[in-house]
PDB file of N, CA and C in Angstrom:
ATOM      1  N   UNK A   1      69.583  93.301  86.905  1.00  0.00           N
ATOM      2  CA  UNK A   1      71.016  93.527  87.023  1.00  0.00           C
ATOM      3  C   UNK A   1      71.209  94.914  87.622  1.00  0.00           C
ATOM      4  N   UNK A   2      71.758  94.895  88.896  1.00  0.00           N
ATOM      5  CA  UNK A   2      72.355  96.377  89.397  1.00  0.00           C
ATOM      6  C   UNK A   2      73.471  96.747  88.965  1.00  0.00           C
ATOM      7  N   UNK A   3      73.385  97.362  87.991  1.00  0.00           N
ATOM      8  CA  UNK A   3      75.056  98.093  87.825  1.00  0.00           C
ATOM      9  C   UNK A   3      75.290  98.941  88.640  1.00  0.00           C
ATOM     10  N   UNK A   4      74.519 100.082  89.001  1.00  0.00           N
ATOM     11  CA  UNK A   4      74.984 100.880  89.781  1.00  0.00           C
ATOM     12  C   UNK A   4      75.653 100.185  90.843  1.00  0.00           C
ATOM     13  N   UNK A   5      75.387  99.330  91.700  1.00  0.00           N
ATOM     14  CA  UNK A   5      75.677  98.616  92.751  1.00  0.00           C
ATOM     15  C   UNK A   5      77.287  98.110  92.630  1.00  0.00           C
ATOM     16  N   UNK A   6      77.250  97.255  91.324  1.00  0.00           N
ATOM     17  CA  UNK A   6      78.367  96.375  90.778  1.00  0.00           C
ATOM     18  C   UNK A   6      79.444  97.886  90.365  1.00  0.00           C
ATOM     19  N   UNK A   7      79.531  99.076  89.559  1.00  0.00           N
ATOM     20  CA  UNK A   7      79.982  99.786  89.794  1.00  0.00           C
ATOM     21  C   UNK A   7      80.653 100.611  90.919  1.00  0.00           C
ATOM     22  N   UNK A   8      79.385 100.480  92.046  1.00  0.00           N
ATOM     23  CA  UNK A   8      80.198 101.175  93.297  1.00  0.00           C
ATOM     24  C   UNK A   8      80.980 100.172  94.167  1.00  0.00           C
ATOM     25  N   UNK A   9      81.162  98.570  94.067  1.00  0.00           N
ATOM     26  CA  UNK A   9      81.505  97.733  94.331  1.00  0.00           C
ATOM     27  C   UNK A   9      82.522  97.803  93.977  1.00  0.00           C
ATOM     28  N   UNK A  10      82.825  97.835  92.415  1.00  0.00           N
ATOM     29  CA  UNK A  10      84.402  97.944  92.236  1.00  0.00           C
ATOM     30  C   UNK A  10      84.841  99.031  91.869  1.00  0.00           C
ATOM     31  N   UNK A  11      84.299  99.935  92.099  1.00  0.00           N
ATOM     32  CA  UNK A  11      85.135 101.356  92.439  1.00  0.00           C
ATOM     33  C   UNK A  11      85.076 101.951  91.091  1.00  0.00           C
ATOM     34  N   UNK A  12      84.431 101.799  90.264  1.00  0.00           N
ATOM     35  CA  UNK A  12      84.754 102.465  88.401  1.00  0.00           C
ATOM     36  C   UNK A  12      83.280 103.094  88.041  1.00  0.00           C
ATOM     37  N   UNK A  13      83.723 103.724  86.987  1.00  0.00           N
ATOM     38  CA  UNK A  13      82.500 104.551  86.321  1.00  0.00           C
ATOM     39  C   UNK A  13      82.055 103.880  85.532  1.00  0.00           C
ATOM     40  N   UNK A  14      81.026 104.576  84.653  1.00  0.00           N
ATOM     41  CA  UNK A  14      80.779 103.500  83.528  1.00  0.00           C
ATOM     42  C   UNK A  14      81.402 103.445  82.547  1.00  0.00           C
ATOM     43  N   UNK A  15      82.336 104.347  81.847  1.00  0.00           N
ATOM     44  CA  UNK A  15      83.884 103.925  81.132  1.00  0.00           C
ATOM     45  C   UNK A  15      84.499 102.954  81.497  1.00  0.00           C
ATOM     46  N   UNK A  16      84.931 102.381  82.462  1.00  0.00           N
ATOM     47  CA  UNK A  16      85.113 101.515  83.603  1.00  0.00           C
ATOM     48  C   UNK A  16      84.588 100.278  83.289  1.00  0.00           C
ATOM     49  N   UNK A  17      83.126 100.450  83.396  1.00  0.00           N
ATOM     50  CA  UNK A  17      82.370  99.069  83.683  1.00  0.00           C
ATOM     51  C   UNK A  17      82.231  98.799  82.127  1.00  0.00           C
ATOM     52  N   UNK A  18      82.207  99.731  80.789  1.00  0.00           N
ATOM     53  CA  UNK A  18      81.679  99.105  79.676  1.00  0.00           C
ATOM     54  C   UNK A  18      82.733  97.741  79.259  1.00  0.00           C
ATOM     55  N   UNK A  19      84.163  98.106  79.469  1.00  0.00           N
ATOM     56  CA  UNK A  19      84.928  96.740  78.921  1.00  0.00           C
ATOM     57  C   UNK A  19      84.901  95.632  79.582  1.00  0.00           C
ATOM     58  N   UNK A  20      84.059  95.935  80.835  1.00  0.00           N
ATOM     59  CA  UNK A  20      84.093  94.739  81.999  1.00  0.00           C
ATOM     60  C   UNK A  20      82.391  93.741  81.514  1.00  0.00           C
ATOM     61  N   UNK A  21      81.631  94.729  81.025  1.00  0.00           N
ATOM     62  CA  UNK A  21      80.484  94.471  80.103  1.00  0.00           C
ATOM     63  C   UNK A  21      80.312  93.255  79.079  1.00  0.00           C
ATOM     64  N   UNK A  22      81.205  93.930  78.285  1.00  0.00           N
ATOM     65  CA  UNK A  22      81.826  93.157  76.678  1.00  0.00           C
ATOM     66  C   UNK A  22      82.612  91.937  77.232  1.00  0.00           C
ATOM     67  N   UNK A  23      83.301  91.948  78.057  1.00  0.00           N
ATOM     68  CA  UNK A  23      84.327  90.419  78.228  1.00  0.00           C
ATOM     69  C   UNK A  23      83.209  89.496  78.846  1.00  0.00           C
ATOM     70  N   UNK A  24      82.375  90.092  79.668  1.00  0.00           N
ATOM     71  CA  UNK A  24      81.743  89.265  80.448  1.00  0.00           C
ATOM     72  C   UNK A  24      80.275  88.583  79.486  1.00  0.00           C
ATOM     73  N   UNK A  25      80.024  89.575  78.682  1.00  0.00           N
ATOM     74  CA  UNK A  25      78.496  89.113  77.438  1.00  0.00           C
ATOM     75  C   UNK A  25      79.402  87.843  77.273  1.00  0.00           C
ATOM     76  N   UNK A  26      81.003  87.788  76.303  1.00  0.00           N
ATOM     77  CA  UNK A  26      81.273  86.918  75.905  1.00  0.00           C
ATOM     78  C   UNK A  26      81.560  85.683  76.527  1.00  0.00           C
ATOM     79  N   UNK A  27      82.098  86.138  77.843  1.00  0.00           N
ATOM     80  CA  UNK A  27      82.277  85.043  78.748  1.00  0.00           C
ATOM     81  C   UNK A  27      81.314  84.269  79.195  1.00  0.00           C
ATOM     82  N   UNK A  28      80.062  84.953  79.309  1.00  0.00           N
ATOM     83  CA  UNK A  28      78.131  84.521  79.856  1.00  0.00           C
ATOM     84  C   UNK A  28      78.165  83.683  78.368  1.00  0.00           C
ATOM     85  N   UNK A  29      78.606  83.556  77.362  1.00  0.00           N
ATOM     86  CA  UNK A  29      77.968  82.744  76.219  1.00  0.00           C
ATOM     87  C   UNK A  29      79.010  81.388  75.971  1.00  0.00           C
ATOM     88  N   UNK A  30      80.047  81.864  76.153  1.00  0.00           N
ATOM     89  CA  UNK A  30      81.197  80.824  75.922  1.00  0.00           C
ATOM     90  C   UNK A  30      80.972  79.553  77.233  1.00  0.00           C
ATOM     91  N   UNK A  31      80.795  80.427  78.469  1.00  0.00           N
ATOM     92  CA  UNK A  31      80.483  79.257  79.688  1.00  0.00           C
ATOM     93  C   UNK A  31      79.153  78.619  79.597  1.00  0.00           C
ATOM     94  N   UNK A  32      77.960  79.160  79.280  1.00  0.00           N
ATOM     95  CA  UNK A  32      76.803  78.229  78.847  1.00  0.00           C
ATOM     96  C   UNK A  32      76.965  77.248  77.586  1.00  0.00           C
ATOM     97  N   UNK A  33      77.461  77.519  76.828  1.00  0.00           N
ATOM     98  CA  UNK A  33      77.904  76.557  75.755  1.00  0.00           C
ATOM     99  C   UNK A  33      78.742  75.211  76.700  1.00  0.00           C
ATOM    100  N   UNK A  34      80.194  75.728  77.172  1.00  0.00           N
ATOM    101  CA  UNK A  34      80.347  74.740  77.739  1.00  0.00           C
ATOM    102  C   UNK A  34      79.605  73.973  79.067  1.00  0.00           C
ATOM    103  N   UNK A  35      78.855  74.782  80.208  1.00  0.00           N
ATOM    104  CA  UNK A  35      77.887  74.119  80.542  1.00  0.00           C
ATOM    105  C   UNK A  35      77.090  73.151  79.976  1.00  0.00           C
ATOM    106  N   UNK A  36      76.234  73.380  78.343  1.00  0.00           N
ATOM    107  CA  UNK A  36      75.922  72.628  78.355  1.00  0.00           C
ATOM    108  C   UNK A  36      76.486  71.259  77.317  1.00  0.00           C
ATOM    109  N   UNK A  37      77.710  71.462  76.928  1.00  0.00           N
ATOM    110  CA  UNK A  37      78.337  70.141  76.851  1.00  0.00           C
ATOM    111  C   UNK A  37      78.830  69.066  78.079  1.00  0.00           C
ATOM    112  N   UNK A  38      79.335  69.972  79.239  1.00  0.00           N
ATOM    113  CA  UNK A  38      79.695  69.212  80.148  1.00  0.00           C
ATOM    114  C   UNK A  38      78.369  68.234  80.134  1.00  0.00           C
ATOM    115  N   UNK A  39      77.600  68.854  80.423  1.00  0.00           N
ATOM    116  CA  UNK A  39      76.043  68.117  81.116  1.00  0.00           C
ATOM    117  C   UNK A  39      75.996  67.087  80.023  1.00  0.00           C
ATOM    118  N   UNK A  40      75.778  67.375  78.715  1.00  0.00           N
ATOM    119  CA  UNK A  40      75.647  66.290  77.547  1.00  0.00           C
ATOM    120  C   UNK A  40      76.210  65.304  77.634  1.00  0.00           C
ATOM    121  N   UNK A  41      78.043  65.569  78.255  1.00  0.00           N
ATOM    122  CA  UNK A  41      78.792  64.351  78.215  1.00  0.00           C
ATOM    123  C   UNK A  41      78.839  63.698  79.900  1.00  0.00           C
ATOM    124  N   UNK A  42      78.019  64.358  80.662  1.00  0.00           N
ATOM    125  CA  UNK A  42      78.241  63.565  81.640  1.00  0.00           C
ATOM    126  C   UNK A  42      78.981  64.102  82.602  1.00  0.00           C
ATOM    127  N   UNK A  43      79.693  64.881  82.526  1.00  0.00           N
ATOM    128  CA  UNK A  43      80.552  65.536  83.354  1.00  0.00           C
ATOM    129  C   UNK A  43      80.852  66.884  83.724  1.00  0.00           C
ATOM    130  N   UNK A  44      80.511  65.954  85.303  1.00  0.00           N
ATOM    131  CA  UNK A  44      79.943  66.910  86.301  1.00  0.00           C
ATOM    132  C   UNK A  44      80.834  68.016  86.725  1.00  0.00           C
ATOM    133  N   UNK A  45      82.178  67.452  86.653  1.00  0.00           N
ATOM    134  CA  UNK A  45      83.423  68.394  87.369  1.00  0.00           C
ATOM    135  C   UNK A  45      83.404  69.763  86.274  1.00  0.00           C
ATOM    136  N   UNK A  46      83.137  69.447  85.219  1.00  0.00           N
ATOM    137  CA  UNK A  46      83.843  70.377  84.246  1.00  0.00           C
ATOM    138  C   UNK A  46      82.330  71.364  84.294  1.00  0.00           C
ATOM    139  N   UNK A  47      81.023  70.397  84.389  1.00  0.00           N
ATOM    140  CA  UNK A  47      80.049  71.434  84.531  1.00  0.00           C
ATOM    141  C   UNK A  47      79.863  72.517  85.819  1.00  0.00           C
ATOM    142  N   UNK A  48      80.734  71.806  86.939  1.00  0.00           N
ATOM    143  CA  UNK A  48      80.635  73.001  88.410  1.00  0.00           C
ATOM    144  C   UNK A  48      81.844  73.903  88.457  1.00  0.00           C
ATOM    145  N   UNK A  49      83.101  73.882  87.457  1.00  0.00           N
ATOM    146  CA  UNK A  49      83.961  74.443  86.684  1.00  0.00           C
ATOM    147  C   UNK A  49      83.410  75.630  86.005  1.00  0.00           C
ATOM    148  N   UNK A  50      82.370  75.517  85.074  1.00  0.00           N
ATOM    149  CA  UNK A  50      82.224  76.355  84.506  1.00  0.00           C
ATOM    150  C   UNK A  50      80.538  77.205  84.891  1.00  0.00           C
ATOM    151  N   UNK A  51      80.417  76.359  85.758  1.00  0.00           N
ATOM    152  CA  UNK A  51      79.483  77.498  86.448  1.00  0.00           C
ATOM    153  C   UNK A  51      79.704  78.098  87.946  1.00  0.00           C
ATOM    154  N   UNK A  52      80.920  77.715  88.223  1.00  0.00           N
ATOM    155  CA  UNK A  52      81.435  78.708  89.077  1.00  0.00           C
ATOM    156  C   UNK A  52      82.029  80.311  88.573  1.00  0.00           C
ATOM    157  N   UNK A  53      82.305  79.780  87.479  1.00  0.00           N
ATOM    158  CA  UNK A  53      82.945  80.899  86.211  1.00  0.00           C
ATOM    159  C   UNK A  53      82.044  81.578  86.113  1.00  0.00           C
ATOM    160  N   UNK A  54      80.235  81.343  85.972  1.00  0.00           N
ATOM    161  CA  UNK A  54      79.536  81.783  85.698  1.00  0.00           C
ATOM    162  C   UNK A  54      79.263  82.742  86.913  1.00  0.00           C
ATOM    163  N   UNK A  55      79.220  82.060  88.303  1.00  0.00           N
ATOM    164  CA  UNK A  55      78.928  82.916  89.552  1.00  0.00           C
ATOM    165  C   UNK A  55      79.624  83.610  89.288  1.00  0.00           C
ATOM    166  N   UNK A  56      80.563  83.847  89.374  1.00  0.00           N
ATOM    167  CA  UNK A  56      81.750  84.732  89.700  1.00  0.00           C
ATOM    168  C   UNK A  56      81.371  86.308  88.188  1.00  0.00           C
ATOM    169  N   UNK A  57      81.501  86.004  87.186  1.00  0.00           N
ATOM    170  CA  UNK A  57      81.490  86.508  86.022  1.00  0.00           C
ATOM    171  C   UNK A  57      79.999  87.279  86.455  1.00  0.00           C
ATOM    172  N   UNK A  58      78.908  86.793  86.252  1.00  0.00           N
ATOM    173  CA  UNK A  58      77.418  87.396  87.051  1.00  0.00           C
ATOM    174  C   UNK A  58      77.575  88.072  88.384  1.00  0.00           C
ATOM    175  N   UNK A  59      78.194  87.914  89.096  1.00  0.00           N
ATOM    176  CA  UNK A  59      78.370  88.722  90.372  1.00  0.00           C
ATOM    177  C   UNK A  59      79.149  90.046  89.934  1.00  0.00           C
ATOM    178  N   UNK A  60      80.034  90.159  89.486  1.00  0.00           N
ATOM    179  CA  UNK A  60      80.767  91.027  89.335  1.00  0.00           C
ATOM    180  C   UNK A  60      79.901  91.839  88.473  1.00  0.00           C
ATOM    181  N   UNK A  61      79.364  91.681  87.326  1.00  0.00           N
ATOM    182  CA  UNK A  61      78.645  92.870  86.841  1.00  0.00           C
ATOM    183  C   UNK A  61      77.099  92.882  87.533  1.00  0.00           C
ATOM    184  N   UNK A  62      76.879  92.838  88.631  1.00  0.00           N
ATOM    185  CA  UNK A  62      75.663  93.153  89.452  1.00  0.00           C
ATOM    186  C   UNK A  62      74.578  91.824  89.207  1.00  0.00           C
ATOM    187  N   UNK A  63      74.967  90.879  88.351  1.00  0.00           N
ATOM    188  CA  UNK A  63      73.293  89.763  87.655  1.00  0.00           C
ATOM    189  C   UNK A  63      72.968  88.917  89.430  1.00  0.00           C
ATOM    190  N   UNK A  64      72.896  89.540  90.648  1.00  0.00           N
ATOM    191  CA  UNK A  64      73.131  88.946  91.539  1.00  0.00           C
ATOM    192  C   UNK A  64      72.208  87.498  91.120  1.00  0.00           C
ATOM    193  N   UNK A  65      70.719  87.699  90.810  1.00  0.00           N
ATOM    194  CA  UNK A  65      70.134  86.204  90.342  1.00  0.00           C
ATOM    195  C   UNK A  65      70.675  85.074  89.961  1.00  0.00           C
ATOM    196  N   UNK A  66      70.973  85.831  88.576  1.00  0.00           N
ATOM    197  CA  UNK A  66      71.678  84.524  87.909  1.00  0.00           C
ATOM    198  C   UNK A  66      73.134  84.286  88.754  1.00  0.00           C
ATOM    199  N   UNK A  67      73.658  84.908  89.888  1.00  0.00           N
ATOM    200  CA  UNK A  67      74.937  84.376  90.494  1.00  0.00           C
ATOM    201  C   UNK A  67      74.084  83.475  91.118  1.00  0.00           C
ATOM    202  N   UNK A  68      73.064  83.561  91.766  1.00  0.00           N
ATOM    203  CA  UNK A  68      72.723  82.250  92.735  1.00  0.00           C
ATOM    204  C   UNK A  68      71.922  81.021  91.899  1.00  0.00           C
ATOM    205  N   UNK A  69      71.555  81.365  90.810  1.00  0.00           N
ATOM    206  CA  UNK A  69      71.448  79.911  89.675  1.00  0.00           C
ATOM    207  C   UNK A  69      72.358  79.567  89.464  1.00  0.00           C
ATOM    208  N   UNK A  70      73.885  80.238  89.489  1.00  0.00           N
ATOM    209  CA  UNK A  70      74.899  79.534  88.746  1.00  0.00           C
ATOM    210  C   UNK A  70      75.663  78.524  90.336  1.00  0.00           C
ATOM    211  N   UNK A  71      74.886  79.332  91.197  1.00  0.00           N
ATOM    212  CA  UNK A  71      76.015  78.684  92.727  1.00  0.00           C
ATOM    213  C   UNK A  71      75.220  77.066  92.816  1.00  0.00           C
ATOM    214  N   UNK A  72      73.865  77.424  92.754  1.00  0.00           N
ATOM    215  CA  UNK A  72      73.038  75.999  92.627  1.00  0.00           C
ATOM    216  C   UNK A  72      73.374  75.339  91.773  1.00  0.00           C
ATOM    217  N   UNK A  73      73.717  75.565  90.583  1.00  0.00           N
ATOM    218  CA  UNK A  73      74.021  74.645  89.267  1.00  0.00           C
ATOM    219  C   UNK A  73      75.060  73.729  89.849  1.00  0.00           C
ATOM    220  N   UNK A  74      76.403  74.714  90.412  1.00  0.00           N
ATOM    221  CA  UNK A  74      77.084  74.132  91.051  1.00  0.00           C
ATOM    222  C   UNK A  74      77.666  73.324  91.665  1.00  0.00           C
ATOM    223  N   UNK A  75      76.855  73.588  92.859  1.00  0.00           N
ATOM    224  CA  UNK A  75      76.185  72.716  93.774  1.00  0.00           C
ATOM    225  C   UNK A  75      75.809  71.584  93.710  1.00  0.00           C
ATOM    226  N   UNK A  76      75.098  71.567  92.577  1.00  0.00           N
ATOM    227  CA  UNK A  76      74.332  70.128  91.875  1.00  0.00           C
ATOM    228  C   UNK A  76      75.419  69.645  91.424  1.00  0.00           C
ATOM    229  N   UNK A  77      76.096  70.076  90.588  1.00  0.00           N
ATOM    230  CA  UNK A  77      77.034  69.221  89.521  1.00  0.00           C
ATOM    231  C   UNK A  77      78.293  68.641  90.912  1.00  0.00           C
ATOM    232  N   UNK A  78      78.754  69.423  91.845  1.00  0.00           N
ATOM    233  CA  UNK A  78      79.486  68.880  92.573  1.00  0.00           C
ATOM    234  C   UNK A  78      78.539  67.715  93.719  1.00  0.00           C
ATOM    235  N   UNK A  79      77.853  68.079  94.258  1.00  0.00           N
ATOM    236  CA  UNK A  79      76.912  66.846  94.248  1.00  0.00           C
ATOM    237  C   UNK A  79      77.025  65.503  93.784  1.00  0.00           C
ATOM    238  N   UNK A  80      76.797  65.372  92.812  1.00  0.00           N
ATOM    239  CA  UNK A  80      76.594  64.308  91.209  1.00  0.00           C
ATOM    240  C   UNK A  80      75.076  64.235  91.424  1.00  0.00           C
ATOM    241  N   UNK A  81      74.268  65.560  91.264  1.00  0.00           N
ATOM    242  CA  UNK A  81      73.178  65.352  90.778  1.00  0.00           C
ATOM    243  C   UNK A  81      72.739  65.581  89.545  1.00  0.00           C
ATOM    244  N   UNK A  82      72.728  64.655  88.799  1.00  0.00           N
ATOM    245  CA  UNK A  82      73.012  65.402  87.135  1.00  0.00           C
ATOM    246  C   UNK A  82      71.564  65.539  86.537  1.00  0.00           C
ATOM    247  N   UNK A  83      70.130  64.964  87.644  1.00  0.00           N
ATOM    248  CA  UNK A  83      68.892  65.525  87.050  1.00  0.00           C
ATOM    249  C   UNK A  83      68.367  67.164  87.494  1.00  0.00           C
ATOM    250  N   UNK A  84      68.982  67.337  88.697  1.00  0.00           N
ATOM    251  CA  UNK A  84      69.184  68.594  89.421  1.00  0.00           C
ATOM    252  C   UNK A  84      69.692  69.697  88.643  1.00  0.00           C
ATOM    253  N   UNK A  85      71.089  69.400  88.407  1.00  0.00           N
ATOM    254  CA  UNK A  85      71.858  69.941  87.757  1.00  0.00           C
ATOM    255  C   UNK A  85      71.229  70.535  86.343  1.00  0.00           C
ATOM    256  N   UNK A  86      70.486  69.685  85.425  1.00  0.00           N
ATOM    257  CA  UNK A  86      70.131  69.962  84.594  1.00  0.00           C
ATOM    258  C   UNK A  86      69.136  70.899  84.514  1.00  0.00           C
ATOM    259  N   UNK A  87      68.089  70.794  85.666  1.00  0.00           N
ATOM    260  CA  UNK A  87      66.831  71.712  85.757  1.00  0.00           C
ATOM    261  C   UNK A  87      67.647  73.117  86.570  1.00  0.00           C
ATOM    262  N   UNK A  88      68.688  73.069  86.937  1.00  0.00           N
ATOM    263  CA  UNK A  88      69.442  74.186  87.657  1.00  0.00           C
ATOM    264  C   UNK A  88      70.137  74.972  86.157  1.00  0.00           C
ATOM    265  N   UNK A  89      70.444  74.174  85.260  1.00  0.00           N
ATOM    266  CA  UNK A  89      71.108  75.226  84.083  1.00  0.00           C
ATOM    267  C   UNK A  89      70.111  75.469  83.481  1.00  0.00           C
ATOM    268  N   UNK A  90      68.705  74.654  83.159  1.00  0.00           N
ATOM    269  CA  UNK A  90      67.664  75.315  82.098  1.00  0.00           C
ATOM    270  C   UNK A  90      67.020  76.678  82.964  1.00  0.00           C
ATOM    271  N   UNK A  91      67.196  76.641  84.248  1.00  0.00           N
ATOM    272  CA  UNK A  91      67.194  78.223  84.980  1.00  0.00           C
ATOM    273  C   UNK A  91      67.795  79.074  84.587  1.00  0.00           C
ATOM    274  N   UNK A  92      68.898  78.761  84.945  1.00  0.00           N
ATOM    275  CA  UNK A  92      69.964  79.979  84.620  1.00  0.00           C
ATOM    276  C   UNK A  92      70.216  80.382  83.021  1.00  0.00           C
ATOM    277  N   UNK A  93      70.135  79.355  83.015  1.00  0.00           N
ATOM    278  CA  UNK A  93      69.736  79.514  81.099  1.00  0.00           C
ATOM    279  C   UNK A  93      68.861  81.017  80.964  1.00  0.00           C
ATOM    280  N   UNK A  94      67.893  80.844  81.070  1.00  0.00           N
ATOM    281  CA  UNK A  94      66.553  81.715  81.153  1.00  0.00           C
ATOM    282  C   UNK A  94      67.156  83.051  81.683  1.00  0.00           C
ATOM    283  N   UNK A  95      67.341  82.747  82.873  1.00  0.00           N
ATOM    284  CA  UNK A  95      67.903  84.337  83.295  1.00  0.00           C
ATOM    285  C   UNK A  95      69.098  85.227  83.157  1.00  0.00           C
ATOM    286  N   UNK A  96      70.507  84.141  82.167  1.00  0.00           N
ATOM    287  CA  UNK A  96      71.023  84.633  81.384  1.00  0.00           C
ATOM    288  C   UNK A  96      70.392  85.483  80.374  1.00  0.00           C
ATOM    289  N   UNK A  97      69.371  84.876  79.755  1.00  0.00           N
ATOM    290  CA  UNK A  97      68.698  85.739  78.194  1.00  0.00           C
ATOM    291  C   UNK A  97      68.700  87.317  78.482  1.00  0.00           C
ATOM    292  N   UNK A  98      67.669  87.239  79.729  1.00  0.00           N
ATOM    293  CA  UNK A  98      67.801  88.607  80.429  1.00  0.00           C
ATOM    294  C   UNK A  98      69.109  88.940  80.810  1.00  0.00           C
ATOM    295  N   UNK A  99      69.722  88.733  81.390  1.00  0.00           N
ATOM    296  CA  UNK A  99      71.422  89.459  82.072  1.00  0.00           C
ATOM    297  C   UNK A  99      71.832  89.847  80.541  1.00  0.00           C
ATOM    298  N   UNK A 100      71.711  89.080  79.689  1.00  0.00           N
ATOM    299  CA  UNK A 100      72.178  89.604  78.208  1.00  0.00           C
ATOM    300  C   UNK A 100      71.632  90.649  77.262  1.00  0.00           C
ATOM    301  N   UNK A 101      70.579  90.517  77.418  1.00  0.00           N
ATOM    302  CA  UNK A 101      69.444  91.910  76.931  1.00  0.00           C
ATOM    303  C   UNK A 101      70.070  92.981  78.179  1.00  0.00           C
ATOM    304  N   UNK A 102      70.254  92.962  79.162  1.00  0.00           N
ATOM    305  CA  UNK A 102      70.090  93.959  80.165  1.00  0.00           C
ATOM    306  C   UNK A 102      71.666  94.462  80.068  1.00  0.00           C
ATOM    307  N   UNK A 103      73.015  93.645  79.885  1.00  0.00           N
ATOM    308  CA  UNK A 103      74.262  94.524  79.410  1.00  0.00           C
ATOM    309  C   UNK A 103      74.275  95.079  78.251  1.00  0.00           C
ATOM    310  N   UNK A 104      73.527  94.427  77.191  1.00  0.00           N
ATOM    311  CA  UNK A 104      72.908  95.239  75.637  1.00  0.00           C
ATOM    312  C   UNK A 104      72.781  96.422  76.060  1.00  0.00           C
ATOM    313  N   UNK A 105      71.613  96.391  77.255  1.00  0.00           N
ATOM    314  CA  UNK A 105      70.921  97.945  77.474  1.00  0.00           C
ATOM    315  C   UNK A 105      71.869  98.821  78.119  1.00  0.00           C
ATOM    316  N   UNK A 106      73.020  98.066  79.220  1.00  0.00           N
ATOM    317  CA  UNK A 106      73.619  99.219  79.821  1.00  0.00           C
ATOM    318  C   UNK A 106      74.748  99.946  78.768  1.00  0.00           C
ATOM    319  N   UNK A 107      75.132  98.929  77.924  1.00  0.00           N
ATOM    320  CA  UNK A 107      76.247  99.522  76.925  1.00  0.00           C
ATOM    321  C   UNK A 107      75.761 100.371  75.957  1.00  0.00           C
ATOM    322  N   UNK A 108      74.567 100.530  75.629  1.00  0.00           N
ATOM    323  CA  UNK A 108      74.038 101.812  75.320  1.00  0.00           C
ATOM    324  C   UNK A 108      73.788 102.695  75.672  1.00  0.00           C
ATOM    325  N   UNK A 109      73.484 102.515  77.178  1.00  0.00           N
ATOM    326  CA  UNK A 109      73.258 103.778  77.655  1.00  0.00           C
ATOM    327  C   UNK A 109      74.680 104.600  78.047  1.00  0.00           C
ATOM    328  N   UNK A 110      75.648 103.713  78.071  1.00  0.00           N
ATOM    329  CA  UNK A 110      76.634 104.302  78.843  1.00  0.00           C
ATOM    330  C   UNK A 110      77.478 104.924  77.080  1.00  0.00           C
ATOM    331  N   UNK A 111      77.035 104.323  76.045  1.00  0.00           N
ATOM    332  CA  UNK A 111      77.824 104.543  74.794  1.00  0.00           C
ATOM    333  C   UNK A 111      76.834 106.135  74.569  1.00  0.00           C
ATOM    334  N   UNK A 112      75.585 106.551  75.044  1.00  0.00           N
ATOM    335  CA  UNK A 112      75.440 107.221  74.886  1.00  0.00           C
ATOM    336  C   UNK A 112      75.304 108.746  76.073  1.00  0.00           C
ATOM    337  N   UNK A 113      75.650 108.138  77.201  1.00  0.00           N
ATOM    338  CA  UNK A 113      76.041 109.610  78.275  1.00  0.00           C
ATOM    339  C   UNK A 113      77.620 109.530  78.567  1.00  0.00           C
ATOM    340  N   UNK A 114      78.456 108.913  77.705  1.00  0.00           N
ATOM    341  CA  UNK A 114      79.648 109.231  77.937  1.00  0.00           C
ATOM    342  C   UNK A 114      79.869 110.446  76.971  1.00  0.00           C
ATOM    343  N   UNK A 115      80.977 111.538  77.477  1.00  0.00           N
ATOM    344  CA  UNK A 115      81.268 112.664  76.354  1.00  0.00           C
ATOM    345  C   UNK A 115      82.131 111.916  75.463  1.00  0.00           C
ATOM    346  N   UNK A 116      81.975 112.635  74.252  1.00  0.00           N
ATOM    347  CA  UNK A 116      82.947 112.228  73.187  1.00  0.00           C
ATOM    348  C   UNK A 116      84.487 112.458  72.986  1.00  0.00           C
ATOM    349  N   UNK A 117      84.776 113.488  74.539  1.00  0.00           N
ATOM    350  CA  UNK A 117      86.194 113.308  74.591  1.00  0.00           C
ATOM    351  C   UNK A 117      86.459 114.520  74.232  1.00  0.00           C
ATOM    352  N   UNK A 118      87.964 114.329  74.302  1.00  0.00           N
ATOM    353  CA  UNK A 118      88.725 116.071  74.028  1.00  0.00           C
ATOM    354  C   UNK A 118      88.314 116.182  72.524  1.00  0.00           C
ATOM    355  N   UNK A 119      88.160 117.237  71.947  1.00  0.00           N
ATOM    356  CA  UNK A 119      87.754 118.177  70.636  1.00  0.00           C
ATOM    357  C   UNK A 119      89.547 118.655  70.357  1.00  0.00           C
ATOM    358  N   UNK A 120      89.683 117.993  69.034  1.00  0.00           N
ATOM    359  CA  UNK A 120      91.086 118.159  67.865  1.00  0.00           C
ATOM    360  C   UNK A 120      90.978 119.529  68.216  1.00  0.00           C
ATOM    361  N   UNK A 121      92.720 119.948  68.243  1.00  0.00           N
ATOM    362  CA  UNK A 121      92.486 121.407  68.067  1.00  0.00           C
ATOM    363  C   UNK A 121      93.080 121.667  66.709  1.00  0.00           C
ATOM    364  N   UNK A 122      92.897 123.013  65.751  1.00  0.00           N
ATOM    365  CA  UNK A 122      92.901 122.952  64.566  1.00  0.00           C
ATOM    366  C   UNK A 122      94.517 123.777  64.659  1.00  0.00           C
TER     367      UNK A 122
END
């Protein structure tokens, strides 16, 4: 994951990028869940729905990889390849784990070189 990259892309610091961080961890977990119900029930529209969500959501905080597992997943599900499709989310699957360990890591680092702000005056 390039943050630096995804940072100078949309113009913010890492104050900036940490809340864009947090919506997106949750959003990377909420859209694989529904990914993989779509797939369970068969349906394909709602699975290239929510992994376009996924491109889009992965691009923006730098996961360029997992944006192009999620464009293939896609792809497949608009297709109607639903054996494709399936070996395209147990990918991205995988390289979510990482994109998720790796915003873990940037929100620490950035929780710890940000200053603590203006000092109360007495």
């Amino acid at each position: 994951m390039d943050t630096q990259a995804a940072m100078e892309r949309l113009g913010i610091d890492p104050a900036g990028y940490a809340p864009i961080l947090a919506v997106s961890a949750r959003e990377i977990d909420k859209r694989l869940e529904l990914c993989r119900a779509a797939l369970a029930d068969g349906n394909l529209a709602d699975l290239a729905l929510h992994a376009h969500t996924l491109k889009s959501t992965t691009s923006t905080i730098g996961a360029m990889k997992s944006a192009q597992y999620a464009r293939s997943l896609e792809h497949a599900a608009d297709a109607g390849k639903i054996d494709e499709a399936a070996s395209h989310l147990r990918d991205l699957e995988k390289e979510l784990r990482a994109v998720v360990c790796s915003i873990q890591a940037a929100q620490r680092e950035i929780t710890t070189t940000q200053p603590a702000g203006p000092t109360p005056r007495s």
